[in-house]
Protein backbone atom coordinates (compact mmCIF):
# COMPACT_ATOMS: atom_id res chain seq x y z
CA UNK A 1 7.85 63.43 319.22
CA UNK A 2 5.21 64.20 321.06
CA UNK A 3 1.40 62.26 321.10
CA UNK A 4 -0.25 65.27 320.03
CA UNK A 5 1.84 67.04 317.86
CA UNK A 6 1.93 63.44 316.19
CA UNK A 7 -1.47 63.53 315.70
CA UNK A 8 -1.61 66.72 314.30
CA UNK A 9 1.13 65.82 311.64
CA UNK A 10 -0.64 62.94 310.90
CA UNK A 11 -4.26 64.96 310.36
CA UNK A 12 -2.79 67.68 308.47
CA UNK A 13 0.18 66.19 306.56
CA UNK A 14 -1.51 62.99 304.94
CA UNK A 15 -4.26 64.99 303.24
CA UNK A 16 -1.09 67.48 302.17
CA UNK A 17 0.94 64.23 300.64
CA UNK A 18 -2.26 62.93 298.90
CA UNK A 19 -2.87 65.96 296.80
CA UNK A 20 1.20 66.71 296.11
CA UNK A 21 1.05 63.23 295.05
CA UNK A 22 -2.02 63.76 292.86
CA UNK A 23 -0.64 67.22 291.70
CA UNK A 24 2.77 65.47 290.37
CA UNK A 25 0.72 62.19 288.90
CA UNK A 26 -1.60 64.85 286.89
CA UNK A 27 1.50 66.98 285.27
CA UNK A 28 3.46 63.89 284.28
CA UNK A 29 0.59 62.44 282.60
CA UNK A 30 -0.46 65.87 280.97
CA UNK A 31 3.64 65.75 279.76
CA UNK A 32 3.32 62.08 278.55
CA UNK A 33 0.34 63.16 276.08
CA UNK A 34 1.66 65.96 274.95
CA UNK A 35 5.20 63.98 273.85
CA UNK A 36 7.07 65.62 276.69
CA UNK A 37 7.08 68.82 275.31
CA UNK A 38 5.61 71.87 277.16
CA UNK A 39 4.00 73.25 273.87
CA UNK A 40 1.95 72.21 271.18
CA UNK A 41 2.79 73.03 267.48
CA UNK A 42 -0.71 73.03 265.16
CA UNK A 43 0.05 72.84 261.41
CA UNK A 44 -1.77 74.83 259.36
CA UNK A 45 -2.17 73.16 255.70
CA UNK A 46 -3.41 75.19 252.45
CA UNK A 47 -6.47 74.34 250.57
CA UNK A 48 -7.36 74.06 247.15
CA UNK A 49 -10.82 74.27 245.81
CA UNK A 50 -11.92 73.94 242.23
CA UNK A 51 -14.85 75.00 240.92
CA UNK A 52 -16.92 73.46 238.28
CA UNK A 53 -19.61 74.63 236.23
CA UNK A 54 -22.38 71.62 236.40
CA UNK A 55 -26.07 71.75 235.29
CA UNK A 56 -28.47 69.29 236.28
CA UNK A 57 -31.02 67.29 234.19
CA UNK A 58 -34.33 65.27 236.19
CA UNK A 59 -35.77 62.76 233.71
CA UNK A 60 -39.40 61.28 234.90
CA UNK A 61 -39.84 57.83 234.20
CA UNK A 62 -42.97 55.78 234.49
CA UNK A 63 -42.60 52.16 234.31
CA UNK A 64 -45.45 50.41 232.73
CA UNK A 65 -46.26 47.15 235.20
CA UNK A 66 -46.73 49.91 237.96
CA UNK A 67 -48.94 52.56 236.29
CA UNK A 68 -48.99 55.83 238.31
CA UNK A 69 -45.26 55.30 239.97
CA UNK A 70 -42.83 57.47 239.11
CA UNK A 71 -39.02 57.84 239.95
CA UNK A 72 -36.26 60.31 239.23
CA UNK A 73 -32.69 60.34 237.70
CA UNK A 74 -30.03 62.84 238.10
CA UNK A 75 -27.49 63.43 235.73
CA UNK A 76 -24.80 66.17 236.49
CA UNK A 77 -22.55 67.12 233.07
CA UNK A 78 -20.69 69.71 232.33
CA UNK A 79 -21.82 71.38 229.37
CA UNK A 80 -19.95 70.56 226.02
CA UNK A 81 -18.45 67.89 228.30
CA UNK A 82 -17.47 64.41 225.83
CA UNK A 83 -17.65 61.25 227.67
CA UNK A 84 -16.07 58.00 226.35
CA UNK A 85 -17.50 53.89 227.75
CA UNK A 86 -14.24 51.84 228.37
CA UNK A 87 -14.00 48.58 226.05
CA UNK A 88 -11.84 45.80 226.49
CA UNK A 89 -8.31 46.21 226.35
CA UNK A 90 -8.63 50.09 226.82
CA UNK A 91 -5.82 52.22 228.79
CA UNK A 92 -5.96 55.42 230.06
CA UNK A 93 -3.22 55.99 226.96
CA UNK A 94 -4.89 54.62 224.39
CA UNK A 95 -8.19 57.01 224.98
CA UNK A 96 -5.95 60.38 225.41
CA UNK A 97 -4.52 59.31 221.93
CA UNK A 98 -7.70 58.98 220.54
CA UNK A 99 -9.04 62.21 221.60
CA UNK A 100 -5.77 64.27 221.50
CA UNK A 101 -5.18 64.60 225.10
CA UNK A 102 -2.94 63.47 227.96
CA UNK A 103 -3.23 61.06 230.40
CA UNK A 104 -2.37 64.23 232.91
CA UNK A 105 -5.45 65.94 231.75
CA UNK A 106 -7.37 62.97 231.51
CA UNK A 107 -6.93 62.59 235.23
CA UNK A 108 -7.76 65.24 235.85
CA UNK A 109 -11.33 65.55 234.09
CA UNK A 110 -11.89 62.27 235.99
CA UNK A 111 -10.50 62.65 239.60
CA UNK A 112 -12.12 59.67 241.20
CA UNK A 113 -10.62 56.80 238.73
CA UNK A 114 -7.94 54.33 239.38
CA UNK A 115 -5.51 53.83 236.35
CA UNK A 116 -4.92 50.90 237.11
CA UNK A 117 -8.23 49.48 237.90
CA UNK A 118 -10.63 50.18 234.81
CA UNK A 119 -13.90 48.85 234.28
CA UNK A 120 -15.54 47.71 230.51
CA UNK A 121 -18.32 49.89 230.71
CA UNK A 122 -16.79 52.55 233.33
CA UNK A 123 -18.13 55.70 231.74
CA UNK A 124 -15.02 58.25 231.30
CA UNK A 125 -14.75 61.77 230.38
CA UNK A 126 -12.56 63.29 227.59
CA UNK A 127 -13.19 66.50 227.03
């Protein structure tokens, strides 16, 4: 081959290889993230909301050693709402007997408790 036509192979055809090597290095990675697969399937899951009718109480309480302070409580019931403190040796069961209800609905009233995990003194609601 000749000097020059070297040369010229060499100017043109090493910036050429760089970005075909680039080019191919870019798609396989893309193909990697996407788990190989030329598309990408997006689930679209339901919602559920529930609404619930709460009203909400502020009490004012002064303290007495600190005259002149004040601070605020909020206390969110539902109205005719029945509310039941855990004792000892209380189940989830033994309350919705007491009250005529189900564990199910009991549950559901109180969607943050663990079964399983109940305090003396946990504050639950029944009705």
């Amino acid at each position: 081959m000749d000097p020059r036509t070297r040369q010229q192979v060499t100017h043109y055809g090493a910036p050429a290889a760089f970005l075909a090597a680039v080019t191919i290095a870019v798609i396989l990675i893309k193909a990697g993230l996407n788990g190989g697969s030329g598309s990408t399937t997006t689930a679209v899951l339901p919602t559920t909301s529930t609404a619930t009718k709460t009203t909400t109480t502020t009490k004012l309480v002064l303290t007495a050693p600190q005259a002149g302070t004040t601070s605020t409580a909020t206390d969110t019931t539902a109205p005719g709402a029945q509310y039941y403190v855990v004792q000892s040796g209380d189940t989830l069961g033994s309350m919705a007997e007491k009250y005529s209800t189900t564990v199910d609905e009991l549950m559901t009233l109180n969607p943050g408790i663990d079964p399983t995990a109940l305090n003396i003194g946990q504050r639950i609601r029944v009705k």
